[in-house]
C-alpha atoms as a PDB file:
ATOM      1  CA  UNK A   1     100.650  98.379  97.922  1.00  0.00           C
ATOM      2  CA  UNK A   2      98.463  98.592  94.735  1.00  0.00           C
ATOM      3  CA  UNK A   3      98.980 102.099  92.815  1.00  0.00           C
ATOM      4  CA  UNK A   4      96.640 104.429  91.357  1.00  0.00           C
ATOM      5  CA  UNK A   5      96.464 106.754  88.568  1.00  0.00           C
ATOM      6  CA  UNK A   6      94.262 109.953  89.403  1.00  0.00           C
ATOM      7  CA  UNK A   7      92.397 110.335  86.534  1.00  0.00           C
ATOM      8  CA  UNK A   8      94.066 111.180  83.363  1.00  0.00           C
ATOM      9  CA  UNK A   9      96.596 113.161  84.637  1.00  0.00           C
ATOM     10  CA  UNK A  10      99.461 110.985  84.924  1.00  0.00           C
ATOM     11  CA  UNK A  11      99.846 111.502  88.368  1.00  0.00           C
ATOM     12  CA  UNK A  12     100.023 108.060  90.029  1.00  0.00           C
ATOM     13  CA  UNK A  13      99.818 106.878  93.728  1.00  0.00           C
ATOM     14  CA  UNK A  14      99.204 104.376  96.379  1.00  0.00           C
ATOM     15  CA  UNK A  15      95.484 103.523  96.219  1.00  0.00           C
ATOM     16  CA  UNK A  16      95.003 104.540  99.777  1.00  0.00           C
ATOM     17  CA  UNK A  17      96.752 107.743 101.055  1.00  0.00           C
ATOM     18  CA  UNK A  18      97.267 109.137 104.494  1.00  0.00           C
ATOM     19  CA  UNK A  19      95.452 111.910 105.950  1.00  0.00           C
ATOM     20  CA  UNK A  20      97.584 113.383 108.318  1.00  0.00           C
ATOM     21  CA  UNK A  21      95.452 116.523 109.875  1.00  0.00           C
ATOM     22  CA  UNK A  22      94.078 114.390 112.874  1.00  0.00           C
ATOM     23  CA  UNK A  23      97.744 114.333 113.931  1.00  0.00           C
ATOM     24  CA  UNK A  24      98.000 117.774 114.492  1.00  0.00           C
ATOM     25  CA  UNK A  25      94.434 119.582 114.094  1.00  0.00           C
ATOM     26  CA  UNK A  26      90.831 118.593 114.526  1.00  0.00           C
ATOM     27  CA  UNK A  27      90.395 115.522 116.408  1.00  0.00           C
ATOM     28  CA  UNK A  28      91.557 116.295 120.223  1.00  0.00           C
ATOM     29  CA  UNK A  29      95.299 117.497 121.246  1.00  0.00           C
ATOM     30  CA  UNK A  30      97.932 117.232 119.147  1.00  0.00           C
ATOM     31  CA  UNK A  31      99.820 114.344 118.840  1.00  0.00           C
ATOM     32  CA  UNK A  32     103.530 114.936 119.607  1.00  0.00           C
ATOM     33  CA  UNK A  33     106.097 115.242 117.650  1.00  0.00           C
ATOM     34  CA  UNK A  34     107.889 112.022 117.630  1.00  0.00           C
ATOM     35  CA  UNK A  35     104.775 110.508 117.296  1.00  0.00           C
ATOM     36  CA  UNK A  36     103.499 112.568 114.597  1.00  0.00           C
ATOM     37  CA  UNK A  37     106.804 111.351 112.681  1.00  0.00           C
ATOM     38  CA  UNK A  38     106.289 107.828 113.337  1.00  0.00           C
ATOM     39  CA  UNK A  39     102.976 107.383 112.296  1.00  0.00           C
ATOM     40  CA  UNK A  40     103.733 108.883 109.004  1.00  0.00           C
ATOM     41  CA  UNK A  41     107.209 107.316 108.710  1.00  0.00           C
ATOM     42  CA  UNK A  42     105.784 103.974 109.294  1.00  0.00           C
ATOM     43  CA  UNK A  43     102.818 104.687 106.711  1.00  0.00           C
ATOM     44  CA  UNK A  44     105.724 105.332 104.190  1.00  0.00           C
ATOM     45  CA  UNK A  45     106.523 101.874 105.316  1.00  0.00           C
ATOM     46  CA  UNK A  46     103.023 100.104 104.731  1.00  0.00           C
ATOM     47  CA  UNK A  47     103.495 101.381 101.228  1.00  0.00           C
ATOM     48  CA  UNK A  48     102.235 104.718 101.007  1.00  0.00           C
ATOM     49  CA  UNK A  49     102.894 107.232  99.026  1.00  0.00           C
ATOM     50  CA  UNK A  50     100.329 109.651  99.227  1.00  0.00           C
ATOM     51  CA  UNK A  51     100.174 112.256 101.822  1.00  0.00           C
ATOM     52  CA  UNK A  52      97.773 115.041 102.626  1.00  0.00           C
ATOM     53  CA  UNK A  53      98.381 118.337 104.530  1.00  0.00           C
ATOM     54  CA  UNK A  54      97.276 122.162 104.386  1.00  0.00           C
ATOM     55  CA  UNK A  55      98.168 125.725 106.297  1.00  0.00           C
ATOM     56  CA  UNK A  56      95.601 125.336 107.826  1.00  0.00           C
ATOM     57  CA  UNK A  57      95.962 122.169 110.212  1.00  0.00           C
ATOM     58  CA  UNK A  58      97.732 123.702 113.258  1.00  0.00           C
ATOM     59  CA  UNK A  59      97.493 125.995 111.162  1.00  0.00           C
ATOM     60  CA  UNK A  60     100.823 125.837 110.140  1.00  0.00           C
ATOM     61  CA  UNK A  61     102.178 123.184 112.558  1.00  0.00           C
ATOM     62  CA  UNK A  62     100.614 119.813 110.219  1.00  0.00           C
ATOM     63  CA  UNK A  63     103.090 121.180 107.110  1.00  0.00           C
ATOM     64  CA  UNK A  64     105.965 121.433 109.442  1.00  0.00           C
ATOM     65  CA  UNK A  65     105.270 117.577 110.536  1.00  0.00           C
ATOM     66  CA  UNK A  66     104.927 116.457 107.101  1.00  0.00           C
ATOM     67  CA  UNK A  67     107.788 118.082 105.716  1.00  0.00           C
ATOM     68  CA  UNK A  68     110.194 116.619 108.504  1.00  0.00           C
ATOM     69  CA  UNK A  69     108.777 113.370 108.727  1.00  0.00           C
ATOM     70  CA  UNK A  70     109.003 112.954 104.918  1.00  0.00           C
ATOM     71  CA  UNK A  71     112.380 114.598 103.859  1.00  0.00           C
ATOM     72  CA  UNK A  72     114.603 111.156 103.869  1.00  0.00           C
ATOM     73  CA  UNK A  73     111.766 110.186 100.870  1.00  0.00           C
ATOM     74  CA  UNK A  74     110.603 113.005  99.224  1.00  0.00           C
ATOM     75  CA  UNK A  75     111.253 111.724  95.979  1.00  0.00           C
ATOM     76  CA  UNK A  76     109.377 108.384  96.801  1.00  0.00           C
ATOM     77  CA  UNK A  77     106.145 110.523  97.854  1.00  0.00           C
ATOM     78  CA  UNK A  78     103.290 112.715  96.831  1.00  0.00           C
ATOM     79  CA  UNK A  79     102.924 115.528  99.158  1.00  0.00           C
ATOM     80  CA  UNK A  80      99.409 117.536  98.792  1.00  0.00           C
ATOM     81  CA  UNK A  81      98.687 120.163 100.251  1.00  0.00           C
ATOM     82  CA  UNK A  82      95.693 123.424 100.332  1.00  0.00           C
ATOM     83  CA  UNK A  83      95.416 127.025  99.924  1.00  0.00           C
ATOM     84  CA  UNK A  84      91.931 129.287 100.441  1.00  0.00           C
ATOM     85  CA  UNK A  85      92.145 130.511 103.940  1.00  0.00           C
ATOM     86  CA  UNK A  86      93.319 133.505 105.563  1.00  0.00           C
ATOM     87  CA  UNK A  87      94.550 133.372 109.628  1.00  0.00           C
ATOM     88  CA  UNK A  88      94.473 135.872 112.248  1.00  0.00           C
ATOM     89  CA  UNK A  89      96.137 135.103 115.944  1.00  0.00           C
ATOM     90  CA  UNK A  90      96.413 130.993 114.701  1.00  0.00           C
ATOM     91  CA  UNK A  91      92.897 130.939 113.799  1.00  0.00           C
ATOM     92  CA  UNK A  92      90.958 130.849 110.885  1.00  0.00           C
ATOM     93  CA  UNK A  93      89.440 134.576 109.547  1.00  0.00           C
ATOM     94  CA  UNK A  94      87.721 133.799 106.483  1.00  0.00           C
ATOM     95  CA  UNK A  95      88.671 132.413 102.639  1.00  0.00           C
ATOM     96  CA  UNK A  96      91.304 134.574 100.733  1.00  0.00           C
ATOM     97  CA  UNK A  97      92.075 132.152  97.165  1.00  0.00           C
ATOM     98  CA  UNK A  98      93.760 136.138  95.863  1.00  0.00           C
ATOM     99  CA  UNK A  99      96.271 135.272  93.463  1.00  0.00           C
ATOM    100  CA  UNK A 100      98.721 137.176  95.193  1.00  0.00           C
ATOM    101  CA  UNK A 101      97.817 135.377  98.474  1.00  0.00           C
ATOM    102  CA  UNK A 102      97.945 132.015  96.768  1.00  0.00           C
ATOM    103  CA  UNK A 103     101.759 133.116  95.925  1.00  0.00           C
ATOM    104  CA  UNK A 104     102.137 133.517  99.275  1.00  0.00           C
ATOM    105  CA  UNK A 105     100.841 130.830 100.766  1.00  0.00           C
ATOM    106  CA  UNK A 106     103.212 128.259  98.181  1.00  0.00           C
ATOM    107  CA  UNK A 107     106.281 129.896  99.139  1.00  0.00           C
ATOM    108  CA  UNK A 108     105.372 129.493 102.816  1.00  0.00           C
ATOM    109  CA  UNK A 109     104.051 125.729 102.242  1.00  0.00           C
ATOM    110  CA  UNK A 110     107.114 125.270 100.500  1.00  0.00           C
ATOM    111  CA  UNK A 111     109.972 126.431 102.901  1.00  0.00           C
ATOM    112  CA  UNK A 112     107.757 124.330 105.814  1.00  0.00           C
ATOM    113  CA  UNK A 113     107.474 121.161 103.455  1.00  0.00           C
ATOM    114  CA  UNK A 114     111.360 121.334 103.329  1.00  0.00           C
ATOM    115  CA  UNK A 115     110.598 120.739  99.444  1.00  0.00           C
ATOM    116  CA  UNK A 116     111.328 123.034  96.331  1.00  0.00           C
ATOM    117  CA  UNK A 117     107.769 121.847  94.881  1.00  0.00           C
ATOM    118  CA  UNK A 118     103.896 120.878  96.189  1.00  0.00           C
ATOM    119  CA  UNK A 119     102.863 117.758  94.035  1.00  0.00           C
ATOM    120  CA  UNK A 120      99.498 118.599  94.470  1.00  0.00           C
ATOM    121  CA  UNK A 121      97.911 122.361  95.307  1.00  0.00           C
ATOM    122  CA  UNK A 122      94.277 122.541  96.459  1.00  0.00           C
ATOM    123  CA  UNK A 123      91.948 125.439  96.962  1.00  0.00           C
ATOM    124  CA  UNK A 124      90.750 124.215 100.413  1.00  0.00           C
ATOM    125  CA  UNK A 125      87.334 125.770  99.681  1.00  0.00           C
ATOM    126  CA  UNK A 126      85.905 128.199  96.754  1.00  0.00           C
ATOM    127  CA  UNK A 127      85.888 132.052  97.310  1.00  0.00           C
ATOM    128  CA  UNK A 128      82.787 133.355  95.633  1.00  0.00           C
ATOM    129  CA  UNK A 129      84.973 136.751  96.020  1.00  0.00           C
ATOM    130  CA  UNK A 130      87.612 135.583  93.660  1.00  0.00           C
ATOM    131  CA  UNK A 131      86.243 134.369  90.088  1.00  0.00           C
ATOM    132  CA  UNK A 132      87.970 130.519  89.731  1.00  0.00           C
ATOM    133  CA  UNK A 133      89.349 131.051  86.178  1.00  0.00           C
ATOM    134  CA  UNK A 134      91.527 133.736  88.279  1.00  0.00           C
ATOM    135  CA  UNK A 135      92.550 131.074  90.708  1.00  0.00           C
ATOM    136  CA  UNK A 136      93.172 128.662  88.450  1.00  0.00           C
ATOM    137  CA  UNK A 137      95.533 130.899  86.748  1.00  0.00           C
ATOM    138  CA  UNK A 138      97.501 131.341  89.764  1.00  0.00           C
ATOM    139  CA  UNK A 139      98.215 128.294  90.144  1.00  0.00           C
ATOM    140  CA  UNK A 140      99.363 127.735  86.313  1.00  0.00           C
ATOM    141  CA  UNK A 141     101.622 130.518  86.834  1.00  0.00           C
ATOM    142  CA  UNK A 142     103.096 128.544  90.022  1.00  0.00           C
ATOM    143  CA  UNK A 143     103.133 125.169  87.899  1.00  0.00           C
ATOM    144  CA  UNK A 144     105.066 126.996  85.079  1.00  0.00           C
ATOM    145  CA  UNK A 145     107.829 128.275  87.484  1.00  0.00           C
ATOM    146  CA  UNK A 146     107.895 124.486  88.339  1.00  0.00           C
ATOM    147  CA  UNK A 147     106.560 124.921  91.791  1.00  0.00           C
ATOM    148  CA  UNK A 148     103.263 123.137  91.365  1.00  0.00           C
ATOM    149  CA  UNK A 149     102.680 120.116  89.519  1.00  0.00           C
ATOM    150  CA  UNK A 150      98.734 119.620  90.187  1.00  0.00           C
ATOM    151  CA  UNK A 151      96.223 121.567  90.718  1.00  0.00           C
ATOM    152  CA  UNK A 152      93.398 120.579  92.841  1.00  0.00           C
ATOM    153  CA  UNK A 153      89.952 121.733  94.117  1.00  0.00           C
ATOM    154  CA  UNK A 154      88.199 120.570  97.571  1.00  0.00           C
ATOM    155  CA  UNK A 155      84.252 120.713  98.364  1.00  0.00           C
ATOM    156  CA  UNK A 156      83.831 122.386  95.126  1.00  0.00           C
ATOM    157  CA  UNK A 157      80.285 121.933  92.889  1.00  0.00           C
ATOM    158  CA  UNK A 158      80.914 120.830  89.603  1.00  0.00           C
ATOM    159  CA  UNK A 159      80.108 124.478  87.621  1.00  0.00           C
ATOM    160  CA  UNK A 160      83.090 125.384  89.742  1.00  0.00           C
ATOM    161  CA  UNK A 161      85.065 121.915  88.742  1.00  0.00           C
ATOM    162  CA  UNK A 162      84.209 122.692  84.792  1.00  0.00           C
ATOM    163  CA  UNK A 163      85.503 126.300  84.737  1.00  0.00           C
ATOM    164  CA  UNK A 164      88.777 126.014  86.583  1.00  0.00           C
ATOM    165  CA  UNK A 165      89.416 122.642  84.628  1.00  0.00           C
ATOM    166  CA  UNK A 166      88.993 124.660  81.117  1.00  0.00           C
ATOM    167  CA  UNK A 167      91.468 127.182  82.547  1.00  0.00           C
ATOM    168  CA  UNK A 168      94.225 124.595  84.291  1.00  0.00           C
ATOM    169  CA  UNK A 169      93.666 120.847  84.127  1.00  0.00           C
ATOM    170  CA  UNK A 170      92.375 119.785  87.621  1.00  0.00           C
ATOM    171  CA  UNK A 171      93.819 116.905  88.853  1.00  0.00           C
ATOM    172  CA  UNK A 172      91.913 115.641  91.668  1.00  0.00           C
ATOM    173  CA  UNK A 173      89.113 117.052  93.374  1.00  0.00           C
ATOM    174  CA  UNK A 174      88.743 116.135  97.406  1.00  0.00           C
ATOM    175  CA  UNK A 175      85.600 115.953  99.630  1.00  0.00           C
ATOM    176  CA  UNK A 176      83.744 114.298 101.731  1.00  0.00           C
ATOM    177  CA  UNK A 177      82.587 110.650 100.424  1.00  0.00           C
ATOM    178  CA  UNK A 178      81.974 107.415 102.302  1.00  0.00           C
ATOM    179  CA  UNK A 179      79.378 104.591 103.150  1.00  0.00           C
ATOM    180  CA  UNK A 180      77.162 106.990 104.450  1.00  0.00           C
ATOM    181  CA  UNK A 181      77.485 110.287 102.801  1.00  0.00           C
ATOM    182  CA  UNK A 182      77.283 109.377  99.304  1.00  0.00           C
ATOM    183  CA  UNK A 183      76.089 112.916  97.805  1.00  0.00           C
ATOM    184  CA  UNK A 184      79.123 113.128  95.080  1.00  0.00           C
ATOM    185  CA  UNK A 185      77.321 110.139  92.896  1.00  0.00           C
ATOM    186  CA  UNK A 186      74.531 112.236  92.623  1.00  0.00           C
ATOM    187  CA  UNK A 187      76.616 114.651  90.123  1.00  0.00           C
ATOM    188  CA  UNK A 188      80.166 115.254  91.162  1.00  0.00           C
ATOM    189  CA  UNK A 189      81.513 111.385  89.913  1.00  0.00           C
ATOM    190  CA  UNK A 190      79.815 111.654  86.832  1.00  0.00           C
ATOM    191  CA  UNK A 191      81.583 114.701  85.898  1.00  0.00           C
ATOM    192  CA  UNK A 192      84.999 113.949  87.253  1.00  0.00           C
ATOM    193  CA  UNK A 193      84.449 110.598  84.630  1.00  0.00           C
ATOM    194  CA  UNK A 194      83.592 113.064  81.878  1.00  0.00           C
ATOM    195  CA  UNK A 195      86.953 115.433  82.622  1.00  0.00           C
ATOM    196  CA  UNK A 196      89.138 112.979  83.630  1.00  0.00           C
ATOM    197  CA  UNK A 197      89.870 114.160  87.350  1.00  0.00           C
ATOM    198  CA  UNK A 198      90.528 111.627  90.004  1.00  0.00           C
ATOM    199  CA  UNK A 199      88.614 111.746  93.245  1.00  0.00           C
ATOM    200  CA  UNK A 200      89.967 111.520  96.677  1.00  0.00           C
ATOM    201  CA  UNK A 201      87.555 111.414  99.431  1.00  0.00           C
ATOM    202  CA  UNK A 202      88.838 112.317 102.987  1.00  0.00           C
ATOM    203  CA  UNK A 203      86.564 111.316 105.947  1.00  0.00           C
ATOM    204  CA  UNK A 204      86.566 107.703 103.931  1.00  0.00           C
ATOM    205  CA  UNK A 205      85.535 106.028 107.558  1.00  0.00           C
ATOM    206  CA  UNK A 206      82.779 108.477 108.538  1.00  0.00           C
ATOM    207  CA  UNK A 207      84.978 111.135 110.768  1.00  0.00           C
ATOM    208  CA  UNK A 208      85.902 107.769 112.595  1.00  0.00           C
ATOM    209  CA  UNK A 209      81.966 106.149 113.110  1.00  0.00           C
ATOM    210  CA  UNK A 210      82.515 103.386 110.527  1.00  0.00           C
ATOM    211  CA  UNK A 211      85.174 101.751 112.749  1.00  0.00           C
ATOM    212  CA  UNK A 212      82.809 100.789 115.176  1.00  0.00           C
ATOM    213  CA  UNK A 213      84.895 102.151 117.733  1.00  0.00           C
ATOM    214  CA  UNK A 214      82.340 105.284 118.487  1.00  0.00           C
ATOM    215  CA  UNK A 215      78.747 104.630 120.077  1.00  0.00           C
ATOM    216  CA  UNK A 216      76.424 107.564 121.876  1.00  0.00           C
ATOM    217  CA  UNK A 217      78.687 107.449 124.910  1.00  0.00           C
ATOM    218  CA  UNK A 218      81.520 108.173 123.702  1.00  0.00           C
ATOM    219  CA  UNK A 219      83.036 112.184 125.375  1.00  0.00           C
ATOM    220  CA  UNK A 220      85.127 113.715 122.813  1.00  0.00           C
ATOM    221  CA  UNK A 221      87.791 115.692 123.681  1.00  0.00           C
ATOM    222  CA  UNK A 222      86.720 119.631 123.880  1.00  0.00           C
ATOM    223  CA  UNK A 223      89.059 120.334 120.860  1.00  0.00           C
ATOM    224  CA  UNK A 224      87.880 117.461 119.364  1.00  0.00           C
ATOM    225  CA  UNK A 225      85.448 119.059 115.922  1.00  0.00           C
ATOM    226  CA  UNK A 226      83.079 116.568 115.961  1.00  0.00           C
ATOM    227  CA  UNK A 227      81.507 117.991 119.030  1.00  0.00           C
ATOM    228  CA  UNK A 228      79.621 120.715 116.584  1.00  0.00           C
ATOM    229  CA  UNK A 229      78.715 118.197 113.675  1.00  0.00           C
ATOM    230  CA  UNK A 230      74.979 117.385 113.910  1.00  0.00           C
ATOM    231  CA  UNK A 231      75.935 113.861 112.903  1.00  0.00           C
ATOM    232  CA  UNK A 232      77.820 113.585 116.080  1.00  0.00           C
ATOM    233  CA  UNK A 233      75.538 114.377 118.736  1.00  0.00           C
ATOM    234  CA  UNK A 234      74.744 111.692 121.344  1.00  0.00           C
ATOM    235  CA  UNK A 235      71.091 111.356 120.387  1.00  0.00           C
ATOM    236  CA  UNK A 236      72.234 110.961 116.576  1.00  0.00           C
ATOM    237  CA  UNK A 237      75.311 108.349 117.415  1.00  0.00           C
ATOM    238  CA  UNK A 238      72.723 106.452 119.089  1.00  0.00           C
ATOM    239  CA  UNK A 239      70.037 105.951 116.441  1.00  0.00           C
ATOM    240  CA  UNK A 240      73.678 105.598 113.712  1.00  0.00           C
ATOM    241  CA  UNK A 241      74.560 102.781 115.555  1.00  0.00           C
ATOM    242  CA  UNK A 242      72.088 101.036 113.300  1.00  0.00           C
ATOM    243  CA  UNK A 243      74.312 101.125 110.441  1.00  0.00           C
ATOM    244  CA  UNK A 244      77.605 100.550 112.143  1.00  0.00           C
ATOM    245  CA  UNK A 245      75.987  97.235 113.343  1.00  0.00           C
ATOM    246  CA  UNK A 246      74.750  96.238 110.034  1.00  0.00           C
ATOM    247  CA  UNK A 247      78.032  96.791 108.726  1.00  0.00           C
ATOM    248  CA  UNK A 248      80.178  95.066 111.097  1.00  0.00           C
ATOM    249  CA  UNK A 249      77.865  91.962 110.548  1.00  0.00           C
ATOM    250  CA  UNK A 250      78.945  91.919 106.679  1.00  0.00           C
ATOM    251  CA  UNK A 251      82.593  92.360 107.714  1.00  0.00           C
ATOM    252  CA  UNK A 252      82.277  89.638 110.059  1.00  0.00           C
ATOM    253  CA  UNK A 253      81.154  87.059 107.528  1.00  0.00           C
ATOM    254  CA  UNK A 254      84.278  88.482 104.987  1.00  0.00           C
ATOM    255  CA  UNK A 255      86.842  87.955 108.152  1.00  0.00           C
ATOM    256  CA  UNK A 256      87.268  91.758 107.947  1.00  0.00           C
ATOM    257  CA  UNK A 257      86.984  94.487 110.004  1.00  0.00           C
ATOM    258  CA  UNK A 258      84.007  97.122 109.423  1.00  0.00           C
ATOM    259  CA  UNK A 259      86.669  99.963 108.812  1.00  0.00           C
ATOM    260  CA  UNK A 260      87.863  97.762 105.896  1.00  0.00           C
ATOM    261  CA  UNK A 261      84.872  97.061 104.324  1.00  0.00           C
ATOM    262  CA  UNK A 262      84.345 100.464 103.882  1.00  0.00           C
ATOM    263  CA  UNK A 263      87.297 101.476 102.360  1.00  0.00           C
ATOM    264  CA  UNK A 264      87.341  98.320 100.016  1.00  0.00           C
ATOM    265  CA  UNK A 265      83.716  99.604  98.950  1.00  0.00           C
ATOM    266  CA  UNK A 266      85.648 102.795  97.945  1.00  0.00           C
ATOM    267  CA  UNK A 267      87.968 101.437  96.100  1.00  0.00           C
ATOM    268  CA  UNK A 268      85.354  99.685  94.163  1.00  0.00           C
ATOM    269  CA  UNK A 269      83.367 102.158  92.917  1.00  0.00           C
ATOM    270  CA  UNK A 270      86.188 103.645  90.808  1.00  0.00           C
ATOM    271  CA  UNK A 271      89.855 102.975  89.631  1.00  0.00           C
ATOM    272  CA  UNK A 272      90.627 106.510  90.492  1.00  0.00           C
ATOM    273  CA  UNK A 273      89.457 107.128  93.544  1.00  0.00           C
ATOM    274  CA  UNK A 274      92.202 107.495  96.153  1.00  0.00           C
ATOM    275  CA  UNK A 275      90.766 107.351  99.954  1.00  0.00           C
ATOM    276  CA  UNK A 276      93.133 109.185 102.298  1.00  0.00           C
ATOM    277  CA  UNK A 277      91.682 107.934 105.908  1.00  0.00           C
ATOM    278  CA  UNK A 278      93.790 109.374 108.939  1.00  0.00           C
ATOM    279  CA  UNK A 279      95.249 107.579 112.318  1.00  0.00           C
ATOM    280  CA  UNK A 280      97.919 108.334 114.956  1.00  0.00           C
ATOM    281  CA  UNK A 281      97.439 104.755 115.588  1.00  0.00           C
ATOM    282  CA  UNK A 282      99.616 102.346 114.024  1.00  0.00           C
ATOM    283  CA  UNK A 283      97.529  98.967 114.728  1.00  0.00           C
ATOM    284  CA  UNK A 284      94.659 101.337 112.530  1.00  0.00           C
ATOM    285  CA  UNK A 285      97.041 102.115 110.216  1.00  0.00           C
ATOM    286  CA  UNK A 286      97.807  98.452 109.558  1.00  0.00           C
ATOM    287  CA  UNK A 287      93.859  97.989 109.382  1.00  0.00           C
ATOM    288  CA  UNK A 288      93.193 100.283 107.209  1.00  0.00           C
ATOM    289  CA  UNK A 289      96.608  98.957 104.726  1.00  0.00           C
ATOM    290  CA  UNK A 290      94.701  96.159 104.974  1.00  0.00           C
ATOM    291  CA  UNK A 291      91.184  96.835 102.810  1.00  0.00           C
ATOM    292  CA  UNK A 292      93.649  97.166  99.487  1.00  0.00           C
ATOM    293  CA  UNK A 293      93.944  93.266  99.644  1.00  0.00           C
ATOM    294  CA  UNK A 294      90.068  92.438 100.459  1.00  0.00           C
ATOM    295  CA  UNK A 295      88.410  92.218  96.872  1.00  0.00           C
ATOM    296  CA  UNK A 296      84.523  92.955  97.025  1.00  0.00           C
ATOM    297  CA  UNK A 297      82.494  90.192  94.474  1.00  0.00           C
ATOM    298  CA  UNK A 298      79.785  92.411  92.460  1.00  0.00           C
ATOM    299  CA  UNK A 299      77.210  90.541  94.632  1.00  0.00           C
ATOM    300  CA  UNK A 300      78.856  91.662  97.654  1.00  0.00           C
ATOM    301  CA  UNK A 301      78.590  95.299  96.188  1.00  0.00           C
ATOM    302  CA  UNK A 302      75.213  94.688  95.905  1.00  0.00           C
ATOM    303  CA  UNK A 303      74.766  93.499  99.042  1.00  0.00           C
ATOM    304  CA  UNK A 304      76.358  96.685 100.226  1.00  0.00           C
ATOM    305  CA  UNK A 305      74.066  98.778  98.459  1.00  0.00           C
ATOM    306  CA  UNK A 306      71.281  97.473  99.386  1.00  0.00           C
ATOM    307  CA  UNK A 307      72.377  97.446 103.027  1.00  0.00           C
ATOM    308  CA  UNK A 308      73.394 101.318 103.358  1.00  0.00           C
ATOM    309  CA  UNK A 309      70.588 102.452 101.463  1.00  0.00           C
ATOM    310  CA  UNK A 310      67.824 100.863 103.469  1.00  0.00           C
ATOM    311  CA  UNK A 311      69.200 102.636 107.042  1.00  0.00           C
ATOM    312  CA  UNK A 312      68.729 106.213 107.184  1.00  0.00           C
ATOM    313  CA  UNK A 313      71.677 107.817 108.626  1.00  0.00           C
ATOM    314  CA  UNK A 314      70.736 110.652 111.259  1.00  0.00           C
ATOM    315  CA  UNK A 315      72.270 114.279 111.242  1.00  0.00           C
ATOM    316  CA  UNK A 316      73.434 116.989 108.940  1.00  0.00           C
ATOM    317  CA  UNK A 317      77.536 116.012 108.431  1.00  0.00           C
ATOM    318  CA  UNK A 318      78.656 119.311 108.857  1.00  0.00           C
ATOM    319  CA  UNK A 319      76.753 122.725 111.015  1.00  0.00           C
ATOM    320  CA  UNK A 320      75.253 125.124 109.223  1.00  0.00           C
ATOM    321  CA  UNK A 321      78.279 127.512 108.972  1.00  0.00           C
ATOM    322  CA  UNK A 322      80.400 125.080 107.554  1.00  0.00           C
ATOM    323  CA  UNK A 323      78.122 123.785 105.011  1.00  0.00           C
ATOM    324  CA  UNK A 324      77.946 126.950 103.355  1.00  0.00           C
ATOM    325  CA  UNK A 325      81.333 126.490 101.910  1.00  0.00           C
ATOM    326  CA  UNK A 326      81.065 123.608 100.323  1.00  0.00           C
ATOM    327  CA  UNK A 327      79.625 122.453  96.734  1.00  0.00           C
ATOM    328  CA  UNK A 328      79.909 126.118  95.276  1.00  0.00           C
END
């Protein structure tokens, strides 16, 4: 497995990561616990060292996983993991990024990580309530005490980015970024250049679409979130298929697999851009292992380009009430 630096903090990794909230959170029942082990276990196997968690997949239950299945190699790791959120009877009730909450939620994260420090410390999304030099404070009172060692921001806009990264350097910054949602070249990659910030997009393979595995039949399970993104209805996956198609021809002719492609394009478009796709399956895991070793020619890059750009993709990639937290 190749490794990564993410940006200019010193804070190096396997060039792909491994989501782990699907196992617990988000994407239909909960894988159990054995399994949830495994999958990470043998991702720590494949060469990974990179692994990404919050309170608030389970909430509370992902952390627990993490923690257990990666105790016999903490040192060998980098554990991430988010604050921002506030819970009420196991569900989500709003953003709370206090200072005195983000205390809180470290000592909690810590005790169910089974670690005596978080590598890396998101805010899972900005709180307009709490001013971000505050925030950003908090957590370089928590990296001081040597509980922290990175500070991170997710779905943040980059007047956000610049103000908490002139308080406490920000390490990485994590959102959505793939084939078909390219929004953070518009501003956010440009800035993370400038600052020296590495970039780790989750949702790398589309929420799952860019597998090819998904078309407008598919039934998701009823916990399963991508039942309320626009993206996802039946109509949308439908007229999408157009681009899953188009891509799975140009994987075809590299003896790849479409998933692949698109995390090799990833990889591509940055040294420091660490893609953290998710799986409770380990023949995806191997896949997905398997896009560090397929090397992209500049014409093939082009190629790509020119490929994803002429298909329009169809549907908003979050609803309404979730966009509203993200790029502040």
């Amino acid at each position: 497995m190749q490794k990564r630096a993410l940006g200019k903090s010193g804070l190096e990794v396997s060039a792909l990561g491994f989501g782990c909230m699907g196992i617990s959170f988000g994407y239909g029942p909960a894988a159990s616990r054995d399994d949830g082990i495994a999958i990470i276990r043998a991702a720590v196997d494949g060469g990974v060292t990179f692994f990404d968690t919050a309170e608030a997949y389970g909430p509370y239950t992902n952390e627990e996983l993490v923690g257990e299945a990666l105790a016999p190699v903490r040192d060998l790791v980098v554990i991430a993991t988010k604050f921002g959120f506030k819970f009420e009877d196991g569900k989500q009730a709003g953003l709370d990024s206090r200072p005195a909450h983000i205390r809180e939620v470290a000592e909690a994260s810590l005790k169910r990580l089974k670690t005596d420090r978080i590598d890396l410390f998101y805010q899972h999304r900005v709180d307009p309530n709490v001013p971000i030099e505050d925030v950003a404070g908090a957590v370089q009172d928590l990296s001081r005490e040597g509980k922290v060692r990175h500070f991170g921001l997710s779905e943040a806009g980059v007047h956000t980015i610049r103000r908490a990264h002139a308080v406490q350097r920000v390490t990485a910054l994590q959102s959505e970024y793939s084939l078909w949602w390219r929004e953070p070249e518009q501003e956010v990659l440009p800035t993370l250049e400038e600052l020296g910030i590495g970039f780790v997009p989750f949702s790398p393979l589309g929420k799952g679409f860019l597998t090819g595995k998904i078309n407008e039949t598919t039934a998701f399970d009823s916990t399963d979130f991508r039942n309320v993104v626009p993206r996802f209805t039946a109509e949308n996956r439908k007229a999408n298929l157009a681009f899953v198609e188009w891509l799975t021809a140009f994987a075809q002719r590299k003896k790849a697999r479409p998933a692949q492609i698109a995390l090799a394009w990833l990889l591509a478009q940055k040294p420091w851009i660490v893609p953290i796709p998710g799986t409770t399956k380990r023949h995806r895991l191997e896949e997905n292992l398997g896009a560090v070793a397929i090397h992209l020619t500049t014409d093939d890059l082009a190629e790509i380009d020119r490929g994803a750009t002429a298909i329009s993709v169809h549907g908003a990639r979050y609803p309404e009430h979730l966009q509203k937290l993200v790029g502040r």
